[in-house]
N, C-alpha and C. Protein backbone atom coordinates (compact mmCIF):
# COMPACT_ATOMS: atom_id res chain seq x y z
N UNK A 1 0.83 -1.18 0.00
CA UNK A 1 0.00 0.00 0.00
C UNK A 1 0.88 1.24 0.00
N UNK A 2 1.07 1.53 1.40
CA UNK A 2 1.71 2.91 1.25
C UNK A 2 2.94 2.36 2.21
N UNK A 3 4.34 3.31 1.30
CA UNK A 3 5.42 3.18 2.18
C UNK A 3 6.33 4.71 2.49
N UNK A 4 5.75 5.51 2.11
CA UNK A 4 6.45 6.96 2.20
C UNK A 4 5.16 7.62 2.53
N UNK A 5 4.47 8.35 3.54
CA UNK A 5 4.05 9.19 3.87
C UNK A 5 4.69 10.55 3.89
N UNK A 6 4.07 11.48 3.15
CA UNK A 6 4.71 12.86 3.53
C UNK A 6 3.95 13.68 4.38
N UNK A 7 3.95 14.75 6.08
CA UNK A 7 3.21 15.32 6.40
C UNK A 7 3.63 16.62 6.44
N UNK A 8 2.63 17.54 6.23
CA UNK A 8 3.49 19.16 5.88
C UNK A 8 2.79 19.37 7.27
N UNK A 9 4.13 19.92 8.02
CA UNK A 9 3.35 20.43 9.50
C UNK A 9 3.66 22.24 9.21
N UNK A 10 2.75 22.94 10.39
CA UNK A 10 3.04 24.17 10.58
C UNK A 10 2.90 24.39 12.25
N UNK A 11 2.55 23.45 12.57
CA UNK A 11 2.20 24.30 14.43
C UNK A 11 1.31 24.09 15.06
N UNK A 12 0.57 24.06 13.84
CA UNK A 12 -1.18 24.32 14.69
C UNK A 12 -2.16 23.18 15.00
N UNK A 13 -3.17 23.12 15.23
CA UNK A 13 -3.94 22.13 16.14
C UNK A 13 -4.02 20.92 14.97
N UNK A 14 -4.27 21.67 13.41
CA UNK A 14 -4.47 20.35 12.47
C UNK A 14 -3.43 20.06 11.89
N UNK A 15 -2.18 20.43 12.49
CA UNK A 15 -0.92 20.06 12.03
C UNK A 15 -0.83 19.33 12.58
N UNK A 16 -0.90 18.96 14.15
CA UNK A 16 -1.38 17.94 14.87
C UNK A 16 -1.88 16.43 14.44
N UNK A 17 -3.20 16.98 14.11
CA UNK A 17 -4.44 15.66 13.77
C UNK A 17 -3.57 14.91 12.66
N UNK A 18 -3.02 16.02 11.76
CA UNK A 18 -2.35 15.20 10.62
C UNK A 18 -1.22 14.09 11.20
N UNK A 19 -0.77 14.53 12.00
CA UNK A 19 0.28 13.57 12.22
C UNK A 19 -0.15 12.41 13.27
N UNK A 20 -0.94 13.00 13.70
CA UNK A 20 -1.43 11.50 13.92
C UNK A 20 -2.73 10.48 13.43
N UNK A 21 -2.67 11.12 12.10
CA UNK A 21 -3.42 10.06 11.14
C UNK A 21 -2.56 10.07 10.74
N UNK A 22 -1.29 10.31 10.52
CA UNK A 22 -0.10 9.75 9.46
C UNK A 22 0.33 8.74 10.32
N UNK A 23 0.51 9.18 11.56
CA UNK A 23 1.07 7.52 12.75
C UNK A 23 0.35 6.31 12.53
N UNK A 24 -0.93 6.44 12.73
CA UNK A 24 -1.99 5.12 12.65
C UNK A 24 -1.87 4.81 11.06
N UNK A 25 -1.75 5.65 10.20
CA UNK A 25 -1.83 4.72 8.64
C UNK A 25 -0.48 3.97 8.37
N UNK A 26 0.52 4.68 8.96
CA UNK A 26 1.71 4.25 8.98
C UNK A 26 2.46 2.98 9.92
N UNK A 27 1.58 2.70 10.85
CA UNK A 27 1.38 2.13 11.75
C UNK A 27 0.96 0.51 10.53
N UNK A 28 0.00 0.63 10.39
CA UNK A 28 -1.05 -0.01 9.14
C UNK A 28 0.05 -0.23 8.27
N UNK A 29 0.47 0.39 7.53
CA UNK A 29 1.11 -0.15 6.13
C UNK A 29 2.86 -0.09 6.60
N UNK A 30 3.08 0.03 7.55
CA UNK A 30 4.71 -0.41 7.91
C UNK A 30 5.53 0.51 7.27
N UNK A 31 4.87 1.65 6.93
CA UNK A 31 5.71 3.29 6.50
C UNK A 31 6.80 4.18 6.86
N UNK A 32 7.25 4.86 6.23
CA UNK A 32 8.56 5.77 6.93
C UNK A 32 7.07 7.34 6.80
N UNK A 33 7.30 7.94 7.71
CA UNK A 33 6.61 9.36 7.56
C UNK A 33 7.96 10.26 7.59
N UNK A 34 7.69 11.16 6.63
CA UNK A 34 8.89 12.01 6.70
C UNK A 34 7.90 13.63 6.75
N UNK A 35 8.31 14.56 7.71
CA UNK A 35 7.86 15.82 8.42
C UNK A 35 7.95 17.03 7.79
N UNK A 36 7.47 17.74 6.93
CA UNK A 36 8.36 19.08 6.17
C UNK A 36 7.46 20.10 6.66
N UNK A 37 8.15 21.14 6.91
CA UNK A 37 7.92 22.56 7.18
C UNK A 37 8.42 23.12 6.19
N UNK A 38 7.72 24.04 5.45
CA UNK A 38 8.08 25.06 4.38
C UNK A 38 7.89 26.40 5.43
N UNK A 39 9.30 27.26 5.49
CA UNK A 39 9.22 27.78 6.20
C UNK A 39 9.07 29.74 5.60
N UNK A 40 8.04 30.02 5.29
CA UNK A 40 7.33 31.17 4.41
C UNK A 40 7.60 32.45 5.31
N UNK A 41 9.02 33.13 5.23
CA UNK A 41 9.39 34.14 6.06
C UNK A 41 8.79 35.64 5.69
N UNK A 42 7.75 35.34 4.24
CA UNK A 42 7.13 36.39 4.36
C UNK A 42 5.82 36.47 5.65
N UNK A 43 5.54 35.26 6.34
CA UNK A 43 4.60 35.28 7.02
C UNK A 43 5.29 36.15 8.45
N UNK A 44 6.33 36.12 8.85
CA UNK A 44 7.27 37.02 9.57
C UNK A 44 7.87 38.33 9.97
N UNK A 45 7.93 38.64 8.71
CA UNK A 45 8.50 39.80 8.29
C UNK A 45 7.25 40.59 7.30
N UNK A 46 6.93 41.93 7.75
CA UNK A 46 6.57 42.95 6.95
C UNK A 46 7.09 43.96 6.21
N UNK A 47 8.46 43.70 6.21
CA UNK A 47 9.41 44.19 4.90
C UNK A 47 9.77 45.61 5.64
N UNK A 48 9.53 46.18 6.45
CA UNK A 48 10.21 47.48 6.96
C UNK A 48 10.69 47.36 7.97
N UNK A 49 11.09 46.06 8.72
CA UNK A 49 12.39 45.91 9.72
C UNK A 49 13.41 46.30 8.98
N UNK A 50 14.66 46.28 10.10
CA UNK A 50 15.88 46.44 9.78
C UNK A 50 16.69 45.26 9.50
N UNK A 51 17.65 45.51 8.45
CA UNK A 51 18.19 44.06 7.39
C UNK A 51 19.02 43.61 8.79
N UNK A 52 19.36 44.03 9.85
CA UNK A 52 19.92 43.49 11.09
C UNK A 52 19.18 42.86 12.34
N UNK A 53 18.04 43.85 12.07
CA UNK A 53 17.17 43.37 12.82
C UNK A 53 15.98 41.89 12.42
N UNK A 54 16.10 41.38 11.37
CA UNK A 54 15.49 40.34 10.65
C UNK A 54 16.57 39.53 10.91
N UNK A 55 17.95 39.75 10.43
CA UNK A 55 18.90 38.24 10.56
C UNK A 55 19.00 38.29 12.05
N UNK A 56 19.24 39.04 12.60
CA UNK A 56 19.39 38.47 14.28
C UNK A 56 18.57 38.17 14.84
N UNK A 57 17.01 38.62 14.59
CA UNK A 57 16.01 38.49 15.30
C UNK A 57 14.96 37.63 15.07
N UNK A 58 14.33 38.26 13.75
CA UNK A 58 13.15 37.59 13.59
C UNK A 58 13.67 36.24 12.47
N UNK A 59 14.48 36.02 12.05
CA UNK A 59 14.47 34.98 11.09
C UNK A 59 15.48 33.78 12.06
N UNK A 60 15.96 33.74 13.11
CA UNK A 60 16.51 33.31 14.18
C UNK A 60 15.45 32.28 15.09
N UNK A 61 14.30 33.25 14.90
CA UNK A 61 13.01 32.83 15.65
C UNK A 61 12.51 31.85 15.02
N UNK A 62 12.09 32.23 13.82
CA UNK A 62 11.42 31.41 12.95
C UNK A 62 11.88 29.70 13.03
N UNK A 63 12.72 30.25 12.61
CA UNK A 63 13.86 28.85 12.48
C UNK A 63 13.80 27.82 13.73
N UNK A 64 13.50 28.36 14.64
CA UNK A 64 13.69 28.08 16.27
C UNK A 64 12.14 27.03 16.24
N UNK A 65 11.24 27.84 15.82
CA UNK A 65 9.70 27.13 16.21
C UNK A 65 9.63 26.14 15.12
N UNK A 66 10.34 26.48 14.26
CA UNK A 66 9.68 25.71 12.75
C UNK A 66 10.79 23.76 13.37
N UNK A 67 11.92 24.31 13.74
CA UNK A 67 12.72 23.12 14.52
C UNK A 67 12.37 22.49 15.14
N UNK A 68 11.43 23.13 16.15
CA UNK A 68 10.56 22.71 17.52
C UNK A 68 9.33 22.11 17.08
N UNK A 69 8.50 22.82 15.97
CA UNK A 69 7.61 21.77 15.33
C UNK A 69 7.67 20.46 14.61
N UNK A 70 9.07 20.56 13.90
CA UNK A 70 9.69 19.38 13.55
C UNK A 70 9.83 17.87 14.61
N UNK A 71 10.53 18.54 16.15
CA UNK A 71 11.00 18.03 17.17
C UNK A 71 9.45 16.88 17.45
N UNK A 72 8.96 17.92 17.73
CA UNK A 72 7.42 17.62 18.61
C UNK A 72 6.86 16.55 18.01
N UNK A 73 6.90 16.68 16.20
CA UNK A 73 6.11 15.50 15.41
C UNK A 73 7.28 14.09 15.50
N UNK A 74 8.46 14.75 15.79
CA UNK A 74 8.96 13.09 15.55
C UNK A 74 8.75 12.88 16.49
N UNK A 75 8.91 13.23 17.95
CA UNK A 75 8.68 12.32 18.98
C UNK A 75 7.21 11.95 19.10
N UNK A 76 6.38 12.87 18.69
CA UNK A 76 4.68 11.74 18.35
C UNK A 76 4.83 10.58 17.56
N UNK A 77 5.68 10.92 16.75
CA UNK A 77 5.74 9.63 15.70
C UNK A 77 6.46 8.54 16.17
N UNK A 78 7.92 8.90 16.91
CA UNK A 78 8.85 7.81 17.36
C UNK A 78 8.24 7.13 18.39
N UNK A 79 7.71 7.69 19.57
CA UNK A 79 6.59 7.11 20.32
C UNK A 79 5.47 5.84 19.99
N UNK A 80 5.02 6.11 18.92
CA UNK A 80 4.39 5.20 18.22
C UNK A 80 5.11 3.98 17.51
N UNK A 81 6.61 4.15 17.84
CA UNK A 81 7.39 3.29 16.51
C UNK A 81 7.22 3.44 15.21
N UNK A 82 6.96 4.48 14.86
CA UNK A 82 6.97 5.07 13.11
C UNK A 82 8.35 5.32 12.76
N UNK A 83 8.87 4.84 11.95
CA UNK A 83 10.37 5.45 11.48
C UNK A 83 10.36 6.98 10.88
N UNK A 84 10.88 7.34 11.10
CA UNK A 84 10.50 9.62 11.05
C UNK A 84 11.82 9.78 10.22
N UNK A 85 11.87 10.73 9.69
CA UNK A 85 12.36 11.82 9.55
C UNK A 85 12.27 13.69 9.01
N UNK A 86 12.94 13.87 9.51
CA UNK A 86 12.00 15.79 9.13
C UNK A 86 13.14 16.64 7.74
N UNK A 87 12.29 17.58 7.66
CA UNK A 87 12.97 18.16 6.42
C UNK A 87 12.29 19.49 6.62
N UNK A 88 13.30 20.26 6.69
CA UNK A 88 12.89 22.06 6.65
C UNK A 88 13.20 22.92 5.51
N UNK A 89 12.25 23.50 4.91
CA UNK A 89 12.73 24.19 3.45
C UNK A 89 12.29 25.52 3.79
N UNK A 90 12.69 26.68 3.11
CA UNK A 90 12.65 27.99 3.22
C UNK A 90 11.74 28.14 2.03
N UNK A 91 11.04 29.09 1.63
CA UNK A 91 9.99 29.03 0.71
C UNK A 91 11.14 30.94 0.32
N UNK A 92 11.13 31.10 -0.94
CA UNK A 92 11.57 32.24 -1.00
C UNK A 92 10.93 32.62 -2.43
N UNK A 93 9.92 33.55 -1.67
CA UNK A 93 8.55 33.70 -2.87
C UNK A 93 7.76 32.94 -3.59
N UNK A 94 7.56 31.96 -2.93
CA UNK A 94 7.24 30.79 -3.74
C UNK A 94 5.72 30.13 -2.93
N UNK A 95 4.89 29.79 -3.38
CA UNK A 95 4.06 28.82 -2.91
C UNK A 95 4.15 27.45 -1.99
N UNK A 96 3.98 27.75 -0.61
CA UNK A 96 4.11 27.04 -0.40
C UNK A 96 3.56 25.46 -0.70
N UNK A 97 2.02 25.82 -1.19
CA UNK A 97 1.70 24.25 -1.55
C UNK A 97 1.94 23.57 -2.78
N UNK A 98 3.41 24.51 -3.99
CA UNK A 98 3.98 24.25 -4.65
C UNK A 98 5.01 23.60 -3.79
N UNK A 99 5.96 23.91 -3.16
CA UNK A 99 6.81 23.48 -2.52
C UNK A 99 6.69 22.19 -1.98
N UNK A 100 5.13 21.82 -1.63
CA UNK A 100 5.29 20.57 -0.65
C UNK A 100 4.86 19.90 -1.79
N UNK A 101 4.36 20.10 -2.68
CA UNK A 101 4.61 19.02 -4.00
C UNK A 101 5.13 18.85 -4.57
N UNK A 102 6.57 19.22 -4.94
CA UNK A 102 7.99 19.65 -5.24
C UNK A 102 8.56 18.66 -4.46
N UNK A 103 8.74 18.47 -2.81
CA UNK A 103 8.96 17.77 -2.25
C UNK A 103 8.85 16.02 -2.23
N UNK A 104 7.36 16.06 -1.96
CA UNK A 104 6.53 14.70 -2.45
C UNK A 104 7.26 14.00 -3.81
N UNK A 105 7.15 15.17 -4.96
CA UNK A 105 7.81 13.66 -6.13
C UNK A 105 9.37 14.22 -5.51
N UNK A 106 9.95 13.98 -5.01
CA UNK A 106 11.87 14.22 -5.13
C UNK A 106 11.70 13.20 -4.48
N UNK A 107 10.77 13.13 -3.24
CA UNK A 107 10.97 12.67 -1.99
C UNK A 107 10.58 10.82 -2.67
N UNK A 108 9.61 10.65 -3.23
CA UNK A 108 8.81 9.58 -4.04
C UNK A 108 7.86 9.18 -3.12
N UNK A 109 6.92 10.05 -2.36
CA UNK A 109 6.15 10.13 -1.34
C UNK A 109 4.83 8.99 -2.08
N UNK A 110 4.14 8.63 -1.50
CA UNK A 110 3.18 7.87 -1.92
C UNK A 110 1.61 8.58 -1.58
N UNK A 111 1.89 8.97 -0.71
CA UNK A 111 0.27 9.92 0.02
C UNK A 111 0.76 11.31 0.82
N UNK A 112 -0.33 12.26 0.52
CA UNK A 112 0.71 13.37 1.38
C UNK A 112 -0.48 13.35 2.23
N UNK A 113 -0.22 13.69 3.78
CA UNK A 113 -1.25 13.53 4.72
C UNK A 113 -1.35 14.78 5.43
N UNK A 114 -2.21 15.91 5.31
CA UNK A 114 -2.13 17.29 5.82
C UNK A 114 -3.00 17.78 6.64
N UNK A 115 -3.08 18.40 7.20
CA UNK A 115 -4.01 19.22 8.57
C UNK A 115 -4.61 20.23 7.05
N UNK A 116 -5.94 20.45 7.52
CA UNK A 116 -6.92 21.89 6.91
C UNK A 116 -7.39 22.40 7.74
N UNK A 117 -7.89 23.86 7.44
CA UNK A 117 -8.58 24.58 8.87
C UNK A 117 -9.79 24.60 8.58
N UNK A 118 -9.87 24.41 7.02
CA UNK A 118 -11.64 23.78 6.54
C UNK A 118 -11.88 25.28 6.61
N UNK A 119 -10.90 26.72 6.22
CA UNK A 119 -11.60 27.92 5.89
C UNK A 119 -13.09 28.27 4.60
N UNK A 120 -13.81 28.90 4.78
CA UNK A 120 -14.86 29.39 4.05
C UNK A 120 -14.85 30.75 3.68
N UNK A 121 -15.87 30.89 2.32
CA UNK A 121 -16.16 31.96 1.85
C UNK A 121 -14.88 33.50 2.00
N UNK A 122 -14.78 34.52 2.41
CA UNK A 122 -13.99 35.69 2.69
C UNK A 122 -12.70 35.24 3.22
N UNK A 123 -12.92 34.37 4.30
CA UNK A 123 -11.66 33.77 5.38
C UNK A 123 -10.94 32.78 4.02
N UNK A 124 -11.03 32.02 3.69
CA UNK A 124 -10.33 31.02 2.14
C UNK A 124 -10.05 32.07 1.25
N UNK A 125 -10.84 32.82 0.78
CA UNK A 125 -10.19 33.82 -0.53
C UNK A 125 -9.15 34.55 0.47
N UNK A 126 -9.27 35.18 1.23
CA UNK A 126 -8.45 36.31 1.79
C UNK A 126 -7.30 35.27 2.01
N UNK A 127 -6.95 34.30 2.86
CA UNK A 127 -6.01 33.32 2.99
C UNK A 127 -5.52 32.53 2.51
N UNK A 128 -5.97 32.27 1.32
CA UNK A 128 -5.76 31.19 0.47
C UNK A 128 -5.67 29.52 0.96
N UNK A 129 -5.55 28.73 0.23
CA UNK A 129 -5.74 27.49 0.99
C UNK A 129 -4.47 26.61 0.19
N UNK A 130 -3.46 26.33 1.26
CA UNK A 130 -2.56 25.31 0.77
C UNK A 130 -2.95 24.09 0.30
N UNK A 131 -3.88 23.63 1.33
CA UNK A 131 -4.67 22.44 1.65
C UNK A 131 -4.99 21.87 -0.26
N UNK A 132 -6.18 22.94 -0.09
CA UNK A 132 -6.87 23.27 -1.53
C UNK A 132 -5.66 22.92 -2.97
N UNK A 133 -4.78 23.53 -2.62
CA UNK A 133 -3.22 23.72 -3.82
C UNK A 133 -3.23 22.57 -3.91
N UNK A 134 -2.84 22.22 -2.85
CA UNK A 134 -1.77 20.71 -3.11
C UNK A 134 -2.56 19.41 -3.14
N UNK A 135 -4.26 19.20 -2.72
CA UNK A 135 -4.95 18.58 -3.17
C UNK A 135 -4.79 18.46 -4.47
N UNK A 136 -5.42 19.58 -5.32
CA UNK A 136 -5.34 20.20 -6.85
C UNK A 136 -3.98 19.77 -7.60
N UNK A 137 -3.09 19.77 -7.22
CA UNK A 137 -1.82 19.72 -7.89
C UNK A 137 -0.31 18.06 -7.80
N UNK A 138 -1.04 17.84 -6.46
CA UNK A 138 0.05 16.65 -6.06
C UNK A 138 -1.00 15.12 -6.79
N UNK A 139 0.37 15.09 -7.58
CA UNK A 139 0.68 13.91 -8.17
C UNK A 139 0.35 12.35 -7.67
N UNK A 140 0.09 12.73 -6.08
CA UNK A 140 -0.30 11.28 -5.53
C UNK A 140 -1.34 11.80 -4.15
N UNK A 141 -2.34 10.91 -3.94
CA UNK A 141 -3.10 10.91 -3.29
C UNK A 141 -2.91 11.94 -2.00
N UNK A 142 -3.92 12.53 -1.55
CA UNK A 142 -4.07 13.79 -0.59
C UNK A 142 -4.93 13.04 0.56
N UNK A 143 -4.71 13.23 1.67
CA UNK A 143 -5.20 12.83 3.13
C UNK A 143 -5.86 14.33 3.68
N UNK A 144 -6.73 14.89 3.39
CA UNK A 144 -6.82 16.33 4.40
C UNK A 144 -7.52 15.92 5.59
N UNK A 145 -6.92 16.46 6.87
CA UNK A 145 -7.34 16.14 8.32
C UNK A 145 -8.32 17.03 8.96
N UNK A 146 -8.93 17.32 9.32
CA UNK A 146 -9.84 18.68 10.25
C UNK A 146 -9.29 18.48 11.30
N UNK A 147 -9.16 19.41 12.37
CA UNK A 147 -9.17 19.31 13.65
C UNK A 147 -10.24 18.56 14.51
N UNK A 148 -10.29 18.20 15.09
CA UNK A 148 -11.66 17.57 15.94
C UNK A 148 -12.50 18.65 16.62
């Protein structure tokens, strides 16, 4: 069935759920899950800090949580006995839910398994939906999770 799970985490509650429907399927088909954060430093930065104050500060940070979100999912996963590994990419103007399908075929992922926030109407247009992208665009089967 499946032997490469890919899960795109970010932090949040259905970054969560995703990974642990990636544990139990992986669990099931005897899988490696591998963890990626695309790490979108325009979400960070509003472009009128100082070019000193971004490398020491805020892009320091970033790096810090996006590590720590990495951390958090393997030990959910290693806990379970899932074989893990994580992967952190910098997104530099780029889409992120290009990126995590970019990933998926390099990677030769078999299913990508992702958290959605299940946005609507104003909140989805204004925010756009990765979820939505990489459903639409990845090459191999899509898992979207809700939060509970």
């Amino acid at each position: 069935m499946y032997t490469t799970i890919l899960v795109p985490v970010d932090g949040s509650p259905t970054s969560d759920c995703a990974i642990a429907e990636a544990a139990k399927l992986a669990a099931i088909c005897s899988a490696r899950v591998r963890l990626l954060h695309v790490l979108d430093m325009a979400a960070y930065s509003n472009g009128f800090e100082q070019a000193e104050i971004y490398v020491s500060q805020i892009r320091p940070l970033a790096l810090a949580a996006a590590e720590d979100w990495l951390a958090r999912g393997r030990a959910i996963l290693e806990a379970a006995k899932v074989p893990v590994d994580t992967e952190l990419r910098e997104s530099v103007g780029g889409r992120v839910a290009a990126i995590i399908v970019e990933r998926a075929a390099a990677w030769g992922a078999d299913v990508i398994v992702m958290g959605t926030h299940g946005r609507r109407g104003l909140g989805r247009l204004m925010m756009g939906s990765d979820a939505e992208m990489v459903a639409r665009t990845s090459p191999v089967p899509v898992l979207l999770v809700k939060s509970a």
